[in-house]
Structure formats: structure tokens, C-alpha cells
N, C-alpha and C. Protein backbone atom coordinates (compact mmCIF):
# COMPACT_ATOMS: atom_id res chain seq x y z
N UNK A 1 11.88 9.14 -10.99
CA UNK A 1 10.54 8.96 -10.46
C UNK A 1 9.92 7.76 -11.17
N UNK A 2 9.23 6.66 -10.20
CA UNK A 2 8.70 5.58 -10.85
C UNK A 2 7.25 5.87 -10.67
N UNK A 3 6.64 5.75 -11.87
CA UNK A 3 4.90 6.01 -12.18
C UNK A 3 4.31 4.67 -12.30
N UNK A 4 3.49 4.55 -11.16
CA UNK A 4 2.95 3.07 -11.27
C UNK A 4 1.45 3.09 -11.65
N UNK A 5 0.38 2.93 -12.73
CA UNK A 5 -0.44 3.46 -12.25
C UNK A 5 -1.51 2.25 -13.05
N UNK A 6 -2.55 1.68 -12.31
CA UNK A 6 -3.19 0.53 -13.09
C UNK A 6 -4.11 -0.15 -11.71
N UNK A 7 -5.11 -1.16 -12.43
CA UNK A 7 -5.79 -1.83 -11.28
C UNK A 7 -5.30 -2.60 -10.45
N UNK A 8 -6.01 -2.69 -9.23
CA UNK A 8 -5.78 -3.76 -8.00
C UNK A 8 -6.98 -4.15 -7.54
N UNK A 9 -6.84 -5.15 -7.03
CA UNK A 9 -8.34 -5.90 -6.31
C UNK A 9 -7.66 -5.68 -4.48
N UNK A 10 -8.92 -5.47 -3.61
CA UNK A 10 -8.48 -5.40 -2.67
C UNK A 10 -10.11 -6.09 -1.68
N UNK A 11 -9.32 -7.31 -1.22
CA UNK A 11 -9.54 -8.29 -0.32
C UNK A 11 -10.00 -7.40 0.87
N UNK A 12 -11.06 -8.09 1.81
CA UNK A 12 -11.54 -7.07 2.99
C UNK A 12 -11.58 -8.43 3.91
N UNK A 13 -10.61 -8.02 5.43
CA UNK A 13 -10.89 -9.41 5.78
C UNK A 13 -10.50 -8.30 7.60
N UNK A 14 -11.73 -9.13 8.52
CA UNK A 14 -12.00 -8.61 9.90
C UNK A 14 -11.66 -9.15 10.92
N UNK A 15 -11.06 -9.31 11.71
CA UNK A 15 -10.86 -9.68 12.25
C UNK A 15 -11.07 -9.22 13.96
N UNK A 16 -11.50 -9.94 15.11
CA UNK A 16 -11.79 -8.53 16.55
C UNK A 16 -11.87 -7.49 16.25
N UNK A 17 -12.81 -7.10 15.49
CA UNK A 17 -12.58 -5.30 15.30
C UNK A 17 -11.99 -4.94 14.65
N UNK A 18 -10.35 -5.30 13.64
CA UNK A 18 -10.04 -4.73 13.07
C UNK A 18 -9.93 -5.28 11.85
N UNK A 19 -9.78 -4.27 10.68
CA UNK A 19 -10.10 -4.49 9.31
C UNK A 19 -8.88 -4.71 8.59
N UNK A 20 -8.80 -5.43 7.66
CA UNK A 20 -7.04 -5.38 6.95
C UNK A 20 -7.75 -5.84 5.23
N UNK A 21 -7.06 -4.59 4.80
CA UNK A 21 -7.28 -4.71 3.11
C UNK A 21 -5.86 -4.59 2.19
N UNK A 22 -5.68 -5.76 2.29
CA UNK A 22 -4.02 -5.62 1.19
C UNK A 22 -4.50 -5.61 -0.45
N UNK A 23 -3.92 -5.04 -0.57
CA UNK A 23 -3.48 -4.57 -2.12
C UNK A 23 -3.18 -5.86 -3.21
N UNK A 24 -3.38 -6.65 -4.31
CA UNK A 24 -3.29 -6.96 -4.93
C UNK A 24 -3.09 -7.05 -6.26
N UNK A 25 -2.02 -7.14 -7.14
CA UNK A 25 -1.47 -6.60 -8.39
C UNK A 25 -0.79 -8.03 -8.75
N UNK A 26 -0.47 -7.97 -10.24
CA UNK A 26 -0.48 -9.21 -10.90
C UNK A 26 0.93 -10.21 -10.37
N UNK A 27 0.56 -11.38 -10.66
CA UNK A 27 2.03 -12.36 -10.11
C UNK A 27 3.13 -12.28 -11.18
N UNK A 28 4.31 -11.79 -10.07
CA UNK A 28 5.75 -11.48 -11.35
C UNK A 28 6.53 -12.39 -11.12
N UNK A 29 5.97 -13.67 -11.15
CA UNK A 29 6.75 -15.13 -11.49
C UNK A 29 7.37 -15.69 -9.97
N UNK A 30 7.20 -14.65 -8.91
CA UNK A 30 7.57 -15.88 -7.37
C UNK A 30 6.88 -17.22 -7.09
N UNK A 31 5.77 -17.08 -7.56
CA UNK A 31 4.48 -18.16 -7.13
C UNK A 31 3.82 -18.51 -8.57
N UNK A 32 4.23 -19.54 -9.02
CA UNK A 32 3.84 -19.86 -10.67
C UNK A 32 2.34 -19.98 -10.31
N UNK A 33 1.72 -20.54 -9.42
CA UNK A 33 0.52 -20.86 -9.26
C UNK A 33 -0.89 -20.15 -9.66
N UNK A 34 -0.81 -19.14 -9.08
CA UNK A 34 -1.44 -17.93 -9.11
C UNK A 34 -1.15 -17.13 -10.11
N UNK A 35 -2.79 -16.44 -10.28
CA UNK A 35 -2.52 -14.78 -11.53
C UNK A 35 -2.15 -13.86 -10.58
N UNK A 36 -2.22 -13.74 -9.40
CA UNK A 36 -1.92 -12.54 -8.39
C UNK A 36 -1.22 -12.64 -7.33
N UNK A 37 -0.57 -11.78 -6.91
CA UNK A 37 0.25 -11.44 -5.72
C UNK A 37 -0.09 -10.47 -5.13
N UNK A 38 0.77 -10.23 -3.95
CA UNK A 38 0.06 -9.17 -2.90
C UNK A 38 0.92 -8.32 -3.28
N UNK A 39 0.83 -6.50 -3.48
CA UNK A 39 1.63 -5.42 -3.94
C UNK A 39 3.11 -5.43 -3.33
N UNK A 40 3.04 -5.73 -2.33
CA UNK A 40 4.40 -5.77 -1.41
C UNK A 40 4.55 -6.63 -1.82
N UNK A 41 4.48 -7.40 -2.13
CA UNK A 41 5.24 -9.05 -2.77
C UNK A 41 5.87 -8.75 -4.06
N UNK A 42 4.85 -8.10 -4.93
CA UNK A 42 4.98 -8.55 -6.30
C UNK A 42 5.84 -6.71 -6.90
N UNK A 43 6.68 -6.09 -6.25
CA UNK A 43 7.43 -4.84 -6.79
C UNK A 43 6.95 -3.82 -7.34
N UNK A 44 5.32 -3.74 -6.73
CA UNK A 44 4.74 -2.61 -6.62
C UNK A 44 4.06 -2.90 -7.74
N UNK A 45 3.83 -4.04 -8.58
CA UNK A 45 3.50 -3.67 -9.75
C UNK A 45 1.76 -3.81 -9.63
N UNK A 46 0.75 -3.37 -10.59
CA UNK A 46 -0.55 -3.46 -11.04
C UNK A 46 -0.60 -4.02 -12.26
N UNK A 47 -2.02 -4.72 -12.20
CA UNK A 47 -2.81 -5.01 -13.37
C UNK A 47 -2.67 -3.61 -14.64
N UNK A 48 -2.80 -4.29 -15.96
CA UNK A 48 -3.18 -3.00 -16.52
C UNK A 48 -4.66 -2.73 -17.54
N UNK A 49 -5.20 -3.65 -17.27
CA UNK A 49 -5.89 -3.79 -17.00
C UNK A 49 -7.27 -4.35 -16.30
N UNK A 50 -8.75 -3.58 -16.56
CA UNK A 50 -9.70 -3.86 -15.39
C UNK A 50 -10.32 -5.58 -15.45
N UNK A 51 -10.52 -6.51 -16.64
CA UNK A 51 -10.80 -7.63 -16.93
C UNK A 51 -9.56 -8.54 -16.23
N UNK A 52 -8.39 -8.19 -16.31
CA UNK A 52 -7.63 -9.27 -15.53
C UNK A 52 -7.86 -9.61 -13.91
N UNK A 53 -7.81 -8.27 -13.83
CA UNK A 53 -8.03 -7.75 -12.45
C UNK A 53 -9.28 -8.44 -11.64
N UNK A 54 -10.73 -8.27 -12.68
CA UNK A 54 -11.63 -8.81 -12.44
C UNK A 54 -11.89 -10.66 -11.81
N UNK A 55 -10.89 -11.10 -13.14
CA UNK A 55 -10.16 -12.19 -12.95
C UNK A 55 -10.08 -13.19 -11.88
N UNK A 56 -8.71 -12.21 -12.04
CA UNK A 56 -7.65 -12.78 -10.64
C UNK A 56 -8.51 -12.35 -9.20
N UNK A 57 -9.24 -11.76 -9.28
CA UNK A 57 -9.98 -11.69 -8.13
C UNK A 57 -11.08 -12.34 -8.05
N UNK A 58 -11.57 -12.89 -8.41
CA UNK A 58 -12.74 -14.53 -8.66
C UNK A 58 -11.77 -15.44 -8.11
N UNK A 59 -10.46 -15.67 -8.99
CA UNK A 59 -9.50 -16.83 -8.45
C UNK A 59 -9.42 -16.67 -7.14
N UNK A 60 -9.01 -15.34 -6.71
CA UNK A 60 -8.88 -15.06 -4.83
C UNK A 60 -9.54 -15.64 -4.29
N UNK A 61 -10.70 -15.16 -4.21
CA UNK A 61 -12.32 -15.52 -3.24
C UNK A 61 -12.20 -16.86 -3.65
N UNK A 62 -12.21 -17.50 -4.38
CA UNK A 62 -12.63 -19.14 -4.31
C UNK A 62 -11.39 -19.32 -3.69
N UNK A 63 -9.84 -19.49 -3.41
CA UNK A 63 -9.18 -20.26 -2.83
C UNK A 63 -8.86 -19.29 -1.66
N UNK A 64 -9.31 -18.32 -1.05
CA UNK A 64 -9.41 -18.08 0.09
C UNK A 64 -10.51 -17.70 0.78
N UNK A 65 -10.85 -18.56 2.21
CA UNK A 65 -12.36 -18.94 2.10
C UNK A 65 -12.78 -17.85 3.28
N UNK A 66 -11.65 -17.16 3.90
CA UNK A 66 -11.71 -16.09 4.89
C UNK A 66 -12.18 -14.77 4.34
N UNK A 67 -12.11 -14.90 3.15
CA UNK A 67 -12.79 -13.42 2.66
C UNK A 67 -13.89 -13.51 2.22
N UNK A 68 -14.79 -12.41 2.20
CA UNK A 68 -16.08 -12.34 2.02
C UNK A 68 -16.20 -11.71 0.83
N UNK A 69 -15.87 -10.14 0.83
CA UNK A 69 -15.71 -9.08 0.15
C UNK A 69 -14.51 -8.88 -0.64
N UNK A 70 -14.37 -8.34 -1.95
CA UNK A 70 -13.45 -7.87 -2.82
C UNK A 70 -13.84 -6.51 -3.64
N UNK A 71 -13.40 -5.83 -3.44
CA UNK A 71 -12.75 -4.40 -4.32
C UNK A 71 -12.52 -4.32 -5.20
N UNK A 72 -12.68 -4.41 -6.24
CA UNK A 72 -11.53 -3.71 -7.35
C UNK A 72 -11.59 -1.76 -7.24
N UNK A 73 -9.73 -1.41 -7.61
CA UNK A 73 -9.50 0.08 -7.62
C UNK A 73 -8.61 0.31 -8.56
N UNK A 74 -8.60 1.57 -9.18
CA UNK A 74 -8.03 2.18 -9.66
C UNK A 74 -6.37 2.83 -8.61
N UNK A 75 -5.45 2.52 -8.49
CA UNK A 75 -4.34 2.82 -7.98
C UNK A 75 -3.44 4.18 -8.81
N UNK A 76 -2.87 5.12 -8.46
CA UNK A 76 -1.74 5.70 -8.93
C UNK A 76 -0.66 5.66 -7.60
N UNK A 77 0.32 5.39 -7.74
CA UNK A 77 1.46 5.64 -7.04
C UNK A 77 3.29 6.45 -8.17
N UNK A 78 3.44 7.70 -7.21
CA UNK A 78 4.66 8.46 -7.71
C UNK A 78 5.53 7.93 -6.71
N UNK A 79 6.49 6.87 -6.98
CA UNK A 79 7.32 6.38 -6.11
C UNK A 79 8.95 7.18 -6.37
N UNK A 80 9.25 8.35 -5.38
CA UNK A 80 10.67 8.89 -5.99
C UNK A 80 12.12 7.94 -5.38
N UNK A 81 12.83 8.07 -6.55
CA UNK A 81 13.96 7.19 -6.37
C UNK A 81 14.91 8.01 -6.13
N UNK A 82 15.04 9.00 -5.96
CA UNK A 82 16.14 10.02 -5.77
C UNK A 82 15.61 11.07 -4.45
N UNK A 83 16.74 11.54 -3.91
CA UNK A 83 16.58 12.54 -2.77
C UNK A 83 15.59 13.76 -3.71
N UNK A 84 16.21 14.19 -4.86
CA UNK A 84 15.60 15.15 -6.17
C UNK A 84 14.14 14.49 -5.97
N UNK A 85 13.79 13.29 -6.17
CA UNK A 85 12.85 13.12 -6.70
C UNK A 85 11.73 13.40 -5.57
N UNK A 86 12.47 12.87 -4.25
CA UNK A 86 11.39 13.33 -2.95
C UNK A 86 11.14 14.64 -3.08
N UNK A 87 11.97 15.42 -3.63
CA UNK A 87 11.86 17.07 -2.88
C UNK A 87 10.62 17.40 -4.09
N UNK A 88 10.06 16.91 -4.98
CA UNK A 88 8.80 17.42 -5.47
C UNK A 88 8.06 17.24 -5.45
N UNK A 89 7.87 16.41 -3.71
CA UNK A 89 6.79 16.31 -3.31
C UNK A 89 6.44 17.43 -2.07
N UNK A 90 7.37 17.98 -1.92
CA UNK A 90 7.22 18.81 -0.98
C UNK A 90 6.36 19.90 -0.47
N UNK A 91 5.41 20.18 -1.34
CA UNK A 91 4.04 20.59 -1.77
C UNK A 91 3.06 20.16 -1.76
N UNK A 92 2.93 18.50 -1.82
CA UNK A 92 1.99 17.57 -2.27
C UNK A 92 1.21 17.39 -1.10
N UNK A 93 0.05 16.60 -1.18
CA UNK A 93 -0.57 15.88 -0.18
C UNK A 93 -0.65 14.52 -0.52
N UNK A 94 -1.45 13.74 0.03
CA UNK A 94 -1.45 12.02 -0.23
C UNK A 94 -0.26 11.00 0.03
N UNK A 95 0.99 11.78 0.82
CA UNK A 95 2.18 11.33 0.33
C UNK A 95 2.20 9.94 1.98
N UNK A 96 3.19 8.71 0.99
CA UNK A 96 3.16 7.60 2.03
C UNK A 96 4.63 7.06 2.10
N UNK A 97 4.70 6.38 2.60
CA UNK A 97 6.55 5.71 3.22
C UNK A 97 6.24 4.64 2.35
N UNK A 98 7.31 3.86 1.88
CA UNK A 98 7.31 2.79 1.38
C UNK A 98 8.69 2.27 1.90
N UNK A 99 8.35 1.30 2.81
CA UNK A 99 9.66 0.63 3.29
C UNK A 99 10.55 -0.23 3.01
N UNK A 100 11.74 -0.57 2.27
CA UNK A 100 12.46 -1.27 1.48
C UNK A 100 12.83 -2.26 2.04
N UNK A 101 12.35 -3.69 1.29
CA UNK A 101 12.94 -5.08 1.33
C UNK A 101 13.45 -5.59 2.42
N UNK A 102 13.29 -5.69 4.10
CA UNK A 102 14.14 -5.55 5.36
C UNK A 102 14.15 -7.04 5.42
N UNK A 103 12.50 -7.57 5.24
CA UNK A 103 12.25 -8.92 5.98
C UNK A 103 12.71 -9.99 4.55
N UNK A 104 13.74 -10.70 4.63
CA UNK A 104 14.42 -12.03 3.98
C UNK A 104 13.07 -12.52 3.76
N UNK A 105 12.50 -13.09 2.39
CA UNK A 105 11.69 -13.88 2.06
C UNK A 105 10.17 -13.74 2.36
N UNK A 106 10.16 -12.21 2.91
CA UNK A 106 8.47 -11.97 2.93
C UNK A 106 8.41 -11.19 2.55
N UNK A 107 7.90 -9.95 2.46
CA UNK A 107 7.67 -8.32 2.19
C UNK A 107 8.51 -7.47 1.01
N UNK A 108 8.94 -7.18 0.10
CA UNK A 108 9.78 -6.64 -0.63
C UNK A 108 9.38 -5.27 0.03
N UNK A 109 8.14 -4.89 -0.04
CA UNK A 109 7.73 -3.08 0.20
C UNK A 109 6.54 -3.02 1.23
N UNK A 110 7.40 -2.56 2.58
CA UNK A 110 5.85 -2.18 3.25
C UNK A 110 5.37 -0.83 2.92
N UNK A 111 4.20 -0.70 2.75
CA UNK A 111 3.32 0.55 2.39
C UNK A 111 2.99 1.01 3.69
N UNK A 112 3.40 2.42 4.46
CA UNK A 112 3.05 2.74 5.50
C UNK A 112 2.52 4.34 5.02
N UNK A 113 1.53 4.74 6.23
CA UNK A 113 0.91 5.97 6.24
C UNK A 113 1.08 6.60 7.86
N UNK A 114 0.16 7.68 7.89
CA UNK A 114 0.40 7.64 9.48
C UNK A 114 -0.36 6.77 10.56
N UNK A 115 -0.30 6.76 11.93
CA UNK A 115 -0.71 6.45 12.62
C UNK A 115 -2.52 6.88 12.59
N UNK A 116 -3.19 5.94 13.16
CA UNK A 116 -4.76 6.34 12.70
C UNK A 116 -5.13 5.52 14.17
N UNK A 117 -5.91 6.43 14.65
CA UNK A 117 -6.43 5.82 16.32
C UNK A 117 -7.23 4.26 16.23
N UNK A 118 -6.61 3.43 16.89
CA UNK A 118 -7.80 2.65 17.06
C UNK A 118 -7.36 1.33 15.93
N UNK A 119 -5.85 1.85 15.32
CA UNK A 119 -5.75 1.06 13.74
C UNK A 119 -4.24 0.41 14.40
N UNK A 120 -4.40 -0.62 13.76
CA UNK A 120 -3.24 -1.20 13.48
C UNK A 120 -1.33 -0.32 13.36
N UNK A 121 -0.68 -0.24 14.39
CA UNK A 121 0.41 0.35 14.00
C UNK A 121 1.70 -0.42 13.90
N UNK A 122 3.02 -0.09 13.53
CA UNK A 122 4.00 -0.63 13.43
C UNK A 122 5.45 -0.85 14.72
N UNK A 123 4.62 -1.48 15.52
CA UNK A 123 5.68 -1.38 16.61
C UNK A 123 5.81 0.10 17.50
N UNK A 124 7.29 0.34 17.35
CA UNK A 124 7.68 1.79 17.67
C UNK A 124 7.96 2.26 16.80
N UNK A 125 7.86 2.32 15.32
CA UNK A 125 8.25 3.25 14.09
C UNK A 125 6.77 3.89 13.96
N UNK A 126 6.61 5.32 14.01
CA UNK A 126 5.69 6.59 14.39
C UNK A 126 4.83 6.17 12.83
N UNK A 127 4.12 5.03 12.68
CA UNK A 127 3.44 4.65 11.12
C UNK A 127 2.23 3.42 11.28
N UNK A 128 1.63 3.53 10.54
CA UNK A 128 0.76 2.37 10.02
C UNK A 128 0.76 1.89 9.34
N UNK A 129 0.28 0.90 8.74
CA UNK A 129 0.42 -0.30 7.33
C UNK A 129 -0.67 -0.02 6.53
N UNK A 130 -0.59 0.96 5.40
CA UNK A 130 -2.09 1.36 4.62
C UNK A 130 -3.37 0.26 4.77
N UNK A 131 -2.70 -0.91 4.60
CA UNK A 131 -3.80 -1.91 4.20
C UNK A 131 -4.99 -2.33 5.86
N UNK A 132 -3.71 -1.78 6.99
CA UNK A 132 -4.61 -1.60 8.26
C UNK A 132 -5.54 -0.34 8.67
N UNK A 133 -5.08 0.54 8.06
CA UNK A 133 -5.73 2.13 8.34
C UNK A 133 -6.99 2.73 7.60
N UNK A 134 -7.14 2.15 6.43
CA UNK A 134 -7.98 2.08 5.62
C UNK A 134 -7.63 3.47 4.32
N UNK A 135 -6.01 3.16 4.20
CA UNK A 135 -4.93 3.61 3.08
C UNK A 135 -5.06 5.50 3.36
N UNK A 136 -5.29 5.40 4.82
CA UNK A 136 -4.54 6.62 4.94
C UNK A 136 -3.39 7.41 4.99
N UNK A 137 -3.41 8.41 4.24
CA UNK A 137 -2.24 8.93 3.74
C UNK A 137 -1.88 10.19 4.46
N UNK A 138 -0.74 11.01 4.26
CA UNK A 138 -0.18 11.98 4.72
C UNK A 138 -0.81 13.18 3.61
N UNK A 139 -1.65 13.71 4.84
CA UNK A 139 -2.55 15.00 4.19
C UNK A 139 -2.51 16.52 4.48
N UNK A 140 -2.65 17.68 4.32
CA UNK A 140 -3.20 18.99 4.87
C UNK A 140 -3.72 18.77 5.76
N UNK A 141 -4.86 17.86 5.68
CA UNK A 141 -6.40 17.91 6.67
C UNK A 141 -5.73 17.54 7.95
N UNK A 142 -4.81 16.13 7.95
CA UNK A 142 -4.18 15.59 9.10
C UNK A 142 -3.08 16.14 9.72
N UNK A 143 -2.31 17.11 8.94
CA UNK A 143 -1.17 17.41 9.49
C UNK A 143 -0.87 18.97 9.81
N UNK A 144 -1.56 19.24 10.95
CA UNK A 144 -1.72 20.47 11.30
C UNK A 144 -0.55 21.16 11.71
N UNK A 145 0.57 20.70 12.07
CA UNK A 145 2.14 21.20 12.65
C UNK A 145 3.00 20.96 11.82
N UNK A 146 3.02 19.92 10.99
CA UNK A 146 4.09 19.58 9.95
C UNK A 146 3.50 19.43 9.08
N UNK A 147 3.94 19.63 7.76
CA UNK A 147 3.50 19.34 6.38
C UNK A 147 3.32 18.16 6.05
N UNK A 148 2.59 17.45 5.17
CA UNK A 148 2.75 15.89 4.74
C UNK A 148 4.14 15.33 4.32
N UNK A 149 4.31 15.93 3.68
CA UNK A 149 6.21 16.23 3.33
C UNK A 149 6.87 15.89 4.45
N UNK A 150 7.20 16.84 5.51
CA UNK A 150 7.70 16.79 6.50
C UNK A 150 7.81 15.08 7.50
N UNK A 151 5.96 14.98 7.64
CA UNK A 151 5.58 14.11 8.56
C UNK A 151 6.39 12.59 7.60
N UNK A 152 5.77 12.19 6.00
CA UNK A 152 6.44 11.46 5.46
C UNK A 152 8.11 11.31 5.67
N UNK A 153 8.69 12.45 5.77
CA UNK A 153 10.40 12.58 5.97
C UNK A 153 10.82 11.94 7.08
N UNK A 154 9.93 12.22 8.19
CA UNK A 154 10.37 11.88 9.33
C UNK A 154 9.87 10.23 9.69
N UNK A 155 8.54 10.07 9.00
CA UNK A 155 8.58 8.44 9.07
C UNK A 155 9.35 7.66 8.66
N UNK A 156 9.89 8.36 7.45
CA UNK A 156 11.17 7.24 6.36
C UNK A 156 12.28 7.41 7.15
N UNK A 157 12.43 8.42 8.28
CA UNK A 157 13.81 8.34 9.01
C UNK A 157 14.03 7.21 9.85
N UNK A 158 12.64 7.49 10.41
CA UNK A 158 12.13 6.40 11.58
C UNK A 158 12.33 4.98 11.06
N UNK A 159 12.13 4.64 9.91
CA UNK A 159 11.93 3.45 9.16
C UNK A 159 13.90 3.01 8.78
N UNK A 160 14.60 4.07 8.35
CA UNK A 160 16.14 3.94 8.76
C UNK A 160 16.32 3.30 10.04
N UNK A 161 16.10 4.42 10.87
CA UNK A 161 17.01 4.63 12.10
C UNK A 161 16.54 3.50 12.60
N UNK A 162 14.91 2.95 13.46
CA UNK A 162 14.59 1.62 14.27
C UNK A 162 14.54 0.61 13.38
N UNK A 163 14.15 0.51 11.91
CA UNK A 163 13.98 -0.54 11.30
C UNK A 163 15.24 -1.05 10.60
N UNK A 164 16.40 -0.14 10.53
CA UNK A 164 17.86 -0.61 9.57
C UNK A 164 17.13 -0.81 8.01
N UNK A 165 16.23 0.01 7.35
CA UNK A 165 15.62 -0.42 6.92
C UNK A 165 15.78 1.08 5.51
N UNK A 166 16.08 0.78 4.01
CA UNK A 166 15.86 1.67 3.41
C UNK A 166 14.23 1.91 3.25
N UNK A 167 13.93 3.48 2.92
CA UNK A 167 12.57 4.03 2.51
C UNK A 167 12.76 5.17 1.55
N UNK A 168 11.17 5.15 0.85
CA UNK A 168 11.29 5.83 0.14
C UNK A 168 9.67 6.68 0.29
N UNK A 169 9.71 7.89 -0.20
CA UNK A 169 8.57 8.53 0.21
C UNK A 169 7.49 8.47 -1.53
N UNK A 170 6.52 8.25 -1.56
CA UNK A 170 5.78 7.99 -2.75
C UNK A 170 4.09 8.68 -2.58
N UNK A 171 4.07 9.50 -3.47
CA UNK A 171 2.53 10.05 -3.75
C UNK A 171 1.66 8.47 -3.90
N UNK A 172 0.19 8.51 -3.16
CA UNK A 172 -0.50 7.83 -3.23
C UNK A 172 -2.06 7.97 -3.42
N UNK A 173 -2.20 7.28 -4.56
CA UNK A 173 -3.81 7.48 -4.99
C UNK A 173 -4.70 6.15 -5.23
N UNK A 174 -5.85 5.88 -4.24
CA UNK A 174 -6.77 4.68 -4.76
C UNK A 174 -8.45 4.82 -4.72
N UNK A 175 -8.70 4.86 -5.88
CA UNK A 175 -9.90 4.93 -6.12
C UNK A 175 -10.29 3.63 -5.81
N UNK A 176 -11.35 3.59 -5.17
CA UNK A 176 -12.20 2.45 -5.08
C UNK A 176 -13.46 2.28 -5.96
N UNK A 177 -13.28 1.19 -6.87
CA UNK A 177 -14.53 0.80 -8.12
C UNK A 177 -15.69 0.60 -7.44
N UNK A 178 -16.82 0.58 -8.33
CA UNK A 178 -18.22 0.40 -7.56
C UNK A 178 -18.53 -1.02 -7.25
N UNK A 179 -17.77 -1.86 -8.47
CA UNK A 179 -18.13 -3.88 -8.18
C UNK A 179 -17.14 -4.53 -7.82
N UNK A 180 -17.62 -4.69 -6.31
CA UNK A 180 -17.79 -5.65 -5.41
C UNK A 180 -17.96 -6.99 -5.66
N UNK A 181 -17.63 -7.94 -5.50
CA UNK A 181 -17.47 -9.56 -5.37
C UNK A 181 -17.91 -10.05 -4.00
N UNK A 182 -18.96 -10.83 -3.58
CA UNK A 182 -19.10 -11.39 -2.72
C UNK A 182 -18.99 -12.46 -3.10
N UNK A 183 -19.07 -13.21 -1.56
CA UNK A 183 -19.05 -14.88 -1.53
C UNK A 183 -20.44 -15.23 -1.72
């Protein structure tokens, strides 16, 4: 089981109606340029702490002029690496797909949840992209026929079978901080 747990800044950017907030955690040497990368880029990793974070998210907003708003959050993610390690989640709620490395030279990890009306989804794989849904996760509240467990199992299949694509199922937690960054 990999325990990821530390700050992220998260970018708010609108577009026709719909909203997209990606995740941001520190740069692990792809892009010398930058203090930050996007979570799927950078191997899941976080800030560890809240002053860097603060940071690298000042740097954001000034060289990207499409965003208005910035976040900083508190993140936990239980990412299991073993079949063992999924099955103790099988109880849990909050639980999300994390889709392994498919696309050559973009994405290392897509973060998917379920489908959310009205939100951004993934083709024909039965999922959404957290950062489109507004990081909804696989819950009790939502999953009235199948367990979160279950519903997660069957997205990471989905994410095999149409995407040729390894997944892994991971507990997900993001607090959202009270300061905000505007332009």
C-alpha cells in the first residue's frame, strides 16, 4: 500500500459550463522549469509542505493567464499495489480508479471517479476524471446497488478491458483550504 499524503494547489478553470480543477503537486524533474507539475504528471506525488505549495501556486497564476482562482488542499490518497492491498478496501468509502501510464508522453495516472450528470466523462469507460466532477468519489451515499468497492472494481475492469490500460483502485481524500489566490 502506497500512502501519499501532503498539499496540492488546485487551479479552477471554466469553460461553456464546465469546470476542470487538476491537481497540482511538486515538479519531479520532467520540466526543469517549473516548482510544479500536474499530479498525473508528476507520480502522484505532493508538496509536503503548506509554504511551498503556497509558492508554486503564485508561480501558476502569473504564467497562466486562464486561471482566475487557486485552492490550496490538504490531499490523502491509499493507493493499493497488490490485489491484497485492494481487498482492504472493501469496506471503505471515498474509493477512486487510478489509471496506469496508457498515453506515451502525457498522463502517467488518470484519476477517475464515477460518472456525475452533466460532468465531463471518459468516452465509453463507465468513469469520470476527478478534476472534471468536482473529485467525486465512490461512496455509500452514491452507490445504492453496488458497494463503492464493487463499483471501483468494475471501473478498473473497464479501464483494462476498453482502455488496454493497467488500474489500480486507491482511497481518496481532499480537503479544501480556506486561501484562495485570485488574479
Amino acid at each position: 500500500m502506497r500512502d501519499v499524503k501532503g498539499y496540492v494547489f488546485i487551479p479552477r478553470f471554466e469553460n461553456h459550463g464546465m469546470i476542470f480543477e487538476p491537481l497540482f503537486g511538486p515538479n519531479q524533474g520532467r520540466n526543469g522549469k517549473y516548482s510544479f507539475d500536474n499530479l498525473e504528471n508528476n507520480g502522484i506525488n505532493v508538496f509536503t509542505d503548506y509554504s511551498s505549495t503556497a509558492s508554486s501556486a503564485r508561480q501558476y497564476i502569473q504564467i497562466i493567464k486562464d486561471c482566475k482562482i487557486i485552492r490550496l488542499g490538504k490531499l490523502k490518497i491509499e493507493i493499493a499495489e497488490s490485489e491484497e492491498d485492494a481487498e482492504r478496501f472493501r469496506r471503505k468509502s471515498g474509493l477512486i480508479v487510478i489509471m496506469k501510464g496508457c498515453e506515451e508522453g502525457m498522463f502517467q495516472n488518470r484519476l477517475l471517479g464515477p460518472l456525475v450528470e452533466g460532468k465531463l466523462g471518459f468516452g465509453a469507460i463507465p468513469g469520470g476524471f476527478l478534476s472534471a466532477t468536482d473529485f467525486e468519489t465512490y461512496t455509500f451515499a452514491n452507490s445504492p446497488k453496488l458497494s463503492p468497492f464493487e463499483r471501483a472494481k468494475y471501473l478498473a475492469s473497464e479501464v483494462h478491458r476498453q482502455g488496454q490500460c493497467g488500474a489500480t483502485i486507491a482511497k481518496f481524500s481532499l480537503k479544501r483550504l480556506k486561501r484562495i489566490l485570485f488574479r
